[in-house]
Protein backbone atom coordinates (compact mmCIF):
# COMPACT_ATOMS: atom_id res chain seq x y z
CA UNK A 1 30.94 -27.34 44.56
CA UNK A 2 32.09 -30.03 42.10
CA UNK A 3 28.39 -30.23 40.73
CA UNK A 4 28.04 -26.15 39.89
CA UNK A 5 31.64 -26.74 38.25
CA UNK A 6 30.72 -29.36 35.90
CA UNK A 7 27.41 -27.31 35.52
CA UNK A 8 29.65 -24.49 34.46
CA UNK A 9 31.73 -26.74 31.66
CA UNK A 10 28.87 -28.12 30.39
CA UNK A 11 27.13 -24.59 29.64
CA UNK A 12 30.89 -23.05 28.38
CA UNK A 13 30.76 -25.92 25.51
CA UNK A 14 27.13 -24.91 24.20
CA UNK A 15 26.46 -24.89 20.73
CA UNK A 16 24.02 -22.72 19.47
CA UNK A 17 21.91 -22.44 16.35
CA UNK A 18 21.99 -19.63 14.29
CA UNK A 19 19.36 -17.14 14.84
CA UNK A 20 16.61 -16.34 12.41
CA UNK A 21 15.28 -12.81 12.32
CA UNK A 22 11.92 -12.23 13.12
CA UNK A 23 11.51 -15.32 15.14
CA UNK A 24 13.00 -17.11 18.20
CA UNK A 25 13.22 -20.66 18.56
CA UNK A 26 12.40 -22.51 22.15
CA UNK A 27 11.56 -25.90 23.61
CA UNK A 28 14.09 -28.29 22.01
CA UNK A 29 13.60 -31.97 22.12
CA UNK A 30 15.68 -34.49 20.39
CA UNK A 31 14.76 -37.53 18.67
CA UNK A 32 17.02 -40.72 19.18
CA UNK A 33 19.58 -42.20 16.36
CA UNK A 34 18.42 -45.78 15.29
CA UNK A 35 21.05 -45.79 12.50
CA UNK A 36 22.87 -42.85 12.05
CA UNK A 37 24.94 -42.36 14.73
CA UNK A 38 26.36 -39.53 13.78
CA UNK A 39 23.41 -37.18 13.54
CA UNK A 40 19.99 -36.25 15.44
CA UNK A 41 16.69 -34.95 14.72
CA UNK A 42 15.46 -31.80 17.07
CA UNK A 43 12.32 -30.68 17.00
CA UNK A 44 11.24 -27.24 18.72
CA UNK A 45 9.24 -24.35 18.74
CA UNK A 46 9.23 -21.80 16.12
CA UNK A 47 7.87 -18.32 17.36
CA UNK A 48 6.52 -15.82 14.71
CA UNK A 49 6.87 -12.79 16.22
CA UNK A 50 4.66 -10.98 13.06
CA UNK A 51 1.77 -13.98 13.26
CA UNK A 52 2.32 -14.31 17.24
CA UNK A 53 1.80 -17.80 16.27
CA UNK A 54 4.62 -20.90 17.02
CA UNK A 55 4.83 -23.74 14.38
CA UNK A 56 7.38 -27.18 15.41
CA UNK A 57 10.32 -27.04 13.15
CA UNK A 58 13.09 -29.15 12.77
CA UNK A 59 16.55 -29.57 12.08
CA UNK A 60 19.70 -31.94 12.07
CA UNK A 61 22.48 -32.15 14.09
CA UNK A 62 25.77 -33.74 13.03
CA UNK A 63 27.40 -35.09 16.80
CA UNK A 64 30.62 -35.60 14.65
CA UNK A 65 30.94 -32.43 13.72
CA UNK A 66 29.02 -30.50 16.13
CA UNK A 67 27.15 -28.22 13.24
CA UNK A 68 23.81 -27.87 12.85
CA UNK A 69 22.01 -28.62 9.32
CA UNK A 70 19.28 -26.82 7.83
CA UNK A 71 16.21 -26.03 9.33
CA UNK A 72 12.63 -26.67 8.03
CA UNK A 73 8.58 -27.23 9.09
CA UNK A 74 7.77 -30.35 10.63
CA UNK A 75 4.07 -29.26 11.39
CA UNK A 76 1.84 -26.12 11.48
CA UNK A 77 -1.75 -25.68 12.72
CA UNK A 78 -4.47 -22.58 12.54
CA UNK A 79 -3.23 -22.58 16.46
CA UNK A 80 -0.17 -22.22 18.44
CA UNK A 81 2.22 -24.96 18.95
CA UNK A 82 5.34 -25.29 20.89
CA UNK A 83 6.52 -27.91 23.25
CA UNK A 84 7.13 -30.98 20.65
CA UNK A 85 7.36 -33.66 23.45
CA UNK A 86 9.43 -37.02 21.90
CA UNK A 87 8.37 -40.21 23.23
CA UNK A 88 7.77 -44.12 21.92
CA UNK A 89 4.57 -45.68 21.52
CA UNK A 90 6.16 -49.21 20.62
CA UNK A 91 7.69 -48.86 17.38
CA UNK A 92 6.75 -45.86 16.66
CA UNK A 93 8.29 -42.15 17.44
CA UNK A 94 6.34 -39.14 17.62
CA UNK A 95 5.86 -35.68 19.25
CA UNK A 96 2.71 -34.67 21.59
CA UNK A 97 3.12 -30.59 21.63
CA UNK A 98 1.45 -27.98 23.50
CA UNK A 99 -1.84 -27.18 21.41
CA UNK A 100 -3.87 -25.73 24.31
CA UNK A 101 -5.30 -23.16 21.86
CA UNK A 102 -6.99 -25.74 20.64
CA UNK A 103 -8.16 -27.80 23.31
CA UNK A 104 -6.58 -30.74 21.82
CA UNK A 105 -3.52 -33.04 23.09
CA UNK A 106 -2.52 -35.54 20.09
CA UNK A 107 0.51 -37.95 19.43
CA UNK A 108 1.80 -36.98 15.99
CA UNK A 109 4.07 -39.60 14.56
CA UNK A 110 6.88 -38.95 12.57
CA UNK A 111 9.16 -40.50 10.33
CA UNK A 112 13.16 -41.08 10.53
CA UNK A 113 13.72 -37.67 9.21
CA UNK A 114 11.56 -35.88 11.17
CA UNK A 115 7.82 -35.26 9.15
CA UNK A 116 4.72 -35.86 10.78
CA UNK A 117 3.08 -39.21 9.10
CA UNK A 118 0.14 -39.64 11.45
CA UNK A 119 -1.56 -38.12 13.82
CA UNK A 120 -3.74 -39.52 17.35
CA UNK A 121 -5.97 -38.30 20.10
CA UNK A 122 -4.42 -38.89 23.39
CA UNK A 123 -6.81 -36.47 25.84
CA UNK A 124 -8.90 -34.63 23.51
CA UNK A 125 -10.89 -30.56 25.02
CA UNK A 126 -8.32 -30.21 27.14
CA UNK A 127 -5.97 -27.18 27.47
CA UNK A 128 -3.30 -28.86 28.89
CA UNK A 129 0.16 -26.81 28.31
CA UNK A 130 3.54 -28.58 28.09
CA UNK A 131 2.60 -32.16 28.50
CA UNK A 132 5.13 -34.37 29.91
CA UNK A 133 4.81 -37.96 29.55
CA UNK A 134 6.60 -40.95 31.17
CA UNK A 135 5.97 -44.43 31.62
CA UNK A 136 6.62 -45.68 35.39
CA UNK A 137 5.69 -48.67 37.35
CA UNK A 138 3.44 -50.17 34.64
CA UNK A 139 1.44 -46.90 33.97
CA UNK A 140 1.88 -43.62 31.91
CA UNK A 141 1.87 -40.63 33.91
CA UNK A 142 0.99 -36.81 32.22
CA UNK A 143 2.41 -34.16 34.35
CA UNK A 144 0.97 -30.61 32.54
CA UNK A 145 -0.39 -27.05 33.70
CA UNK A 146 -3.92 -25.62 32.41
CA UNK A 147 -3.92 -23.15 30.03
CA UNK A 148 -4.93 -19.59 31.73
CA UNK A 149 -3.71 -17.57 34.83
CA UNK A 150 -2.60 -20.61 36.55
CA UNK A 151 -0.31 -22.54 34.02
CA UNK A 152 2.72 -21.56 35.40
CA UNK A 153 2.16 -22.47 38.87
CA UNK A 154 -0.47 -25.30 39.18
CA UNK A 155 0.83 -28.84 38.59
CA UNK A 156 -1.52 -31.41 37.42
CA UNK A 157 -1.63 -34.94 36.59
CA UNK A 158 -2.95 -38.01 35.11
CA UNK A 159 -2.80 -41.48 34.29
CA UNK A 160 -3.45 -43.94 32.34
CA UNK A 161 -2.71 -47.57 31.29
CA UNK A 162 -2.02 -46.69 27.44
CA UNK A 163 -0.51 -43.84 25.99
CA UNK A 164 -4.43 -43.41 24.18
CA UNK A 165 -5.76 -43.72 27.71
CA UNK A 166 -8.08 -44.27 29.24
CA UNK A 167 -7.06 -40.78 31.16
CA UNK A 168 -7.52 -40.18 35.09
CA UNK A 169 -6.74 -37.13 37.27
CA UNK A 170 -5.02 -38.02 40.20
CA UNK A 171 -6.98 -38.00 43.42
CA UNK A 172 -4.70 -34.67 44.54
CA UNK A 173 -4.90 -32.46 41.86
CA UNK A 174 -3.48 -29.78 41.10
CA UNK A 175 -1.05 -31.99 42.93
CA UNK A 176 1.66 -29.00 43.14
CA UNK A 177 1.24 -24.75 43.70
CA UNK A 178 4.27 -23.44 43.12
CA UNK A 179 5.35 -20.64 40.75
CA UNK A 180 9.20 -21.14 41.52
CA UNK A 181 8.69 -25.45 40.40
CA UNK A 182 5.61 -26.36 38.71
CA UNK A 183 5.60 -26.12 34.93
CA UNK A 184 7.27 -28.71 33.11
CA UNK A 185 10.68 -28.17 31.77
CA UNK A 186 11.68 -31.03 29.50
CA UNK A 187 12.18 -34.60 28.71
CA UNK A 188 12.19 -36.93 32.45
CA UNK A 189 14.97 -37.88 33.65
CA UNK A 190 15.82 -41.80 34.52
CA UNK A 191 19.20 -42.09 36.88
CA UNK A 192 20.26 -45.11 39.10
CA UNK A 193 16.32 -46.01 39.89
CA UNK A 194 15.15 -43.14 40.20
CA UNK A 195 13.21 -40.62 38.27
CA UNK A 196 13.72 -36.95 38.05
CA UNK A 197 11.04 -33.56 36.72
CA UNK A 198 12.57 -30.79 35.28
CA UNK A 199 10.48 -27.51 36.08
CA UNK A 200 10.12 -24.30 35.24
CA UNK A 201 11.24 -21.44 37.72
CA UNK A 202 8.71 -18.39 36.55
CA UNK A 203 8.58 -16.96 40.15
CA UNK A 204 10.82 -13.62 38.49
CA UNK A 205 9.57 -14.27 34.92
CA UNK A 206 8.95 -16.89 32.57
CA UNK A 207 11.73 -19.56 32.07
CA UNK A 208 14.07 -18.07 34.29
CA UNK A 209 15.74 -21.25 35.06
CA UNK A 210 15.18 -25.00 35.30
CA UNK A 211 14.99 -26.84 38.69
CA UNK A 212 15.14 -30.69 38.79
CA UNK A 213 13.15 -32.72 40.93
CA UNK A 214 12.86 -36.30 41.93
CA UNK A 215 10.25 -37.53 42.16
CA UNK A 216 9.85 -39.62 45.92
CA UNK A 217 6.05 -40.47 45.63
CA UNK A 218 4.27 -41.10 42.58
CA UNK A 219 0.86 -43.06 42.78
CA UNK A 220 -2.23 -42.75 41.97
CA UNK A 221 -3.33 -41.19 45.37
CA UNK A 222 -0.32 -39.22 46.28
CA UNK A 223 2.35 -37.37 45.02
CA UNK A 224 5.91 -35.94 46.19
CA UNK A 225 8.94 -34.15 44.63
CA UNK A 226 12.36 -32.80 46.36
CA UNK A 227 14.48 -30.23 44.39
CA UNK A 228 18.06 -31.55 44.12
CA UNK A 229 19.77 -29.10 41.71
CA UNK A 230 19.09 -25.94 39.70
CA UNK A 231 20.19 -25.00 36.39
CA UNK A 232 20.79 -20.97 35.56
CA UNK A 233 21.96 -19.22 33.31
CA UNK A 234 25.66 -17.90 33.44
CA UNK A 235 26.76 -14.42 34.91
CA UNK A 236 28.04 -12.11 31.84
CA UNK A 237 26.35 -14.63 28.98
CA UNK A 238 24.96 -13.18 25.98
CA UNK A 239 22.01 -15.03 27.41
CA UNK A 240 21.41 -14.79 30.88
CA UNK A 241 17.84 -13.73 31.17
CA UNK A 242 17.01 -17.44 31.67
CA UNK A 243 16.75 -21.33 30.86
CA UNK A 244 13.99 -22.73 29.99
CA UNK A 245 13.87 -26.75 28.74
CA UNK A 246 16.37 -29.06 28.81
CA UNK A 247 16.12 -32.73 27.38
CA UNK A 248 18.87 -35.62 26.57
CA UNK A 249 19.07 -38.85 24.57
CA UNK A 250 22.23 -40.57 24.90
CA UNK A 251 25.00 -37.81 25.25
CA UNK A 252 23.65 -35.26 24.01
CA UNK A 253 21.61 -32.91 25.81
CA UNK A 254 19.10 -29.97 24.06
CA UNK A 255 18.41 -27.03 25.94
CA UNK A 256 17.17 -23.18 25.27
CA UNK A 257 18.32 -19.97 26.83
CA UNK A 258 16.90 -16.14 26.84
CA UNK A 259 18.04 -13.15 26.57
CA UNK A 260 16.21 -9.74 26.37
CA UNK A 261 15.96 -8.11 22.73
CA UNK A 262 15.78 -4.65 23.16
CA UNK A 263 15.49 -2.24 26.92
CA UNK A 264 12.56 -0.18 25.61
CA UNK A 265 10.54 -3.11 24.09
CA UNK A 266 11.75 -6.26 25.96
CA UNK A 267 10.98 -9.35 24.28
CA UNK A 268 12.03 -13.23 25.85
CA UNK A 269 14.54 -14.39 22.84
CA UNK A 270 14.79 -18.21 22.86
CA UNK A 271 17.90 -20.44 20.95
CA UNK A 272 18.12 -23.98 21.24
CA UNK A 273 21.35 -25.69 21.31
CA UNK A 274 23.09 -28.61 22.93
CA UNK A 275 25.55 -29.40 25.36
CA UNK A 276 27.56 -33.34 25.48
């Protein structure tokens, strides 16, 4: 099919960052260019294996040259934190990540080059996990899990008419059960009218590929989703134990892959990298 063969070109031309011993990296998101055109600011996960603690690091990304720059800490808390979420409160760019550990869900701004300057309450004591946020037909929508046995298979969400709320469940929640398509998976996805989910498949194990929805029904009473296309990993890769997120601004496309470390102590290993 002429879709799994451009799937195939896109994943042959991925560029990946260098690994870092002792740690993996996961859940890439990338900041848009207001000047620079030729470079962009990701932001993901940074996975401790020794502290079994994840911090949000950053690093730059020269679309010229297709090289990554050097990395460094964006933010670190006494809790884990992965899943640095971009999005736009007016003028303003920031990151909400996954800080379930801390019952806390907070908009941290940050600058052009990628520091936190500020920091919000969105939906504080909750334990949401992977908190994906998109304004649609004049109201923001959260789609996230729970923290606990459930958060990769119950979908919940809310809504509100400002990013800082007020917040509302919707009237069906958990509006999805569904190990296979549930958990988020990335940045939203806007295409001719229509908006599309990325999602987790964890039905074999975490992250073992991404399926994208769209999204048919989305109110405040009522909520529907149709899979339209999958994204694995490739046969024969150096990492085809799974995908995991995938988000885009403008061209360029950020997305993380696994592989397992070792037979007799298996371990997910996460890279980001990008695809155009």
């Amino acid at each position: 099919m002429e879709g799994d063969r451009k799937q195939r070109i896109a994943l042959d031309k991925l560029v990946w960052m260098n690994e870092t011993r002792g740690a993996f990296f996961a859940d890439p998101f990338v900041m848009p260019s207001e000047g620079d055109t030729d470079r962009v600011v990701i932001f993901y996960e940074h996975f401790d294996w020794k502290s079994r603690r994840g911090r949000i690091d950053r690093v730059l990304f020269n679309t010229k040259e297709g090289t990554f720059g050097e990395k460094s800490k964006s933010f670190e808390s006494d809790y884990h934190l992965s899943y640095p979420f971009i999005l736009k409160h007016g003028d303003r760019y920031g990151f909400v990540p996954e800080h379930s550990q801390a019952n806390d869900l907070s908009f941290f701004e940050i600058d052009s080059e990628g520091f936190v300057s500020g920091k919000q309450s969105i939906l504080p004591s909750m334990p949401l996990v992977d908190s994906t946020i998109v304004f649609w037909d004049g109201l923001y929508w959260m789609f996230a899990t729970h923290a606990g046995q459930q958060d990769n298979s119950h979908l919940y969400i809310y809504h509100a008419p400002d990013l800082f709320g007020p917040w509302v469940g919707h009237e069906k929640n958990p509006v999805k059960v569904d190990k296979s398509n549930a958990r988020p998976a990335g940045q939203p996805i806007f295409h001719r009218g229509s908006l599309f989910r990325p999602a987790q498949d964890c039905a074999s194990h975490y992250g073992a590929g991404i399926l994208i929805n769209e999204v048919k029904v989305l109110t405040k009473a009522d909520f529907a989703e149709e899979a339209v296309a999958e994204i694995r990993p490739q046969p024969g890769s150096s990492r085809d134990f799974g995908l995991h997120t995938i988000s885009s601004s403008g061209d360029i496309t950020v997305i993380d892959a696994g592989r397992l470390q070792s037979i007799l102590h298996p371990a997910l290993d996460r890279f980001s990298g990008h695809f155009r």
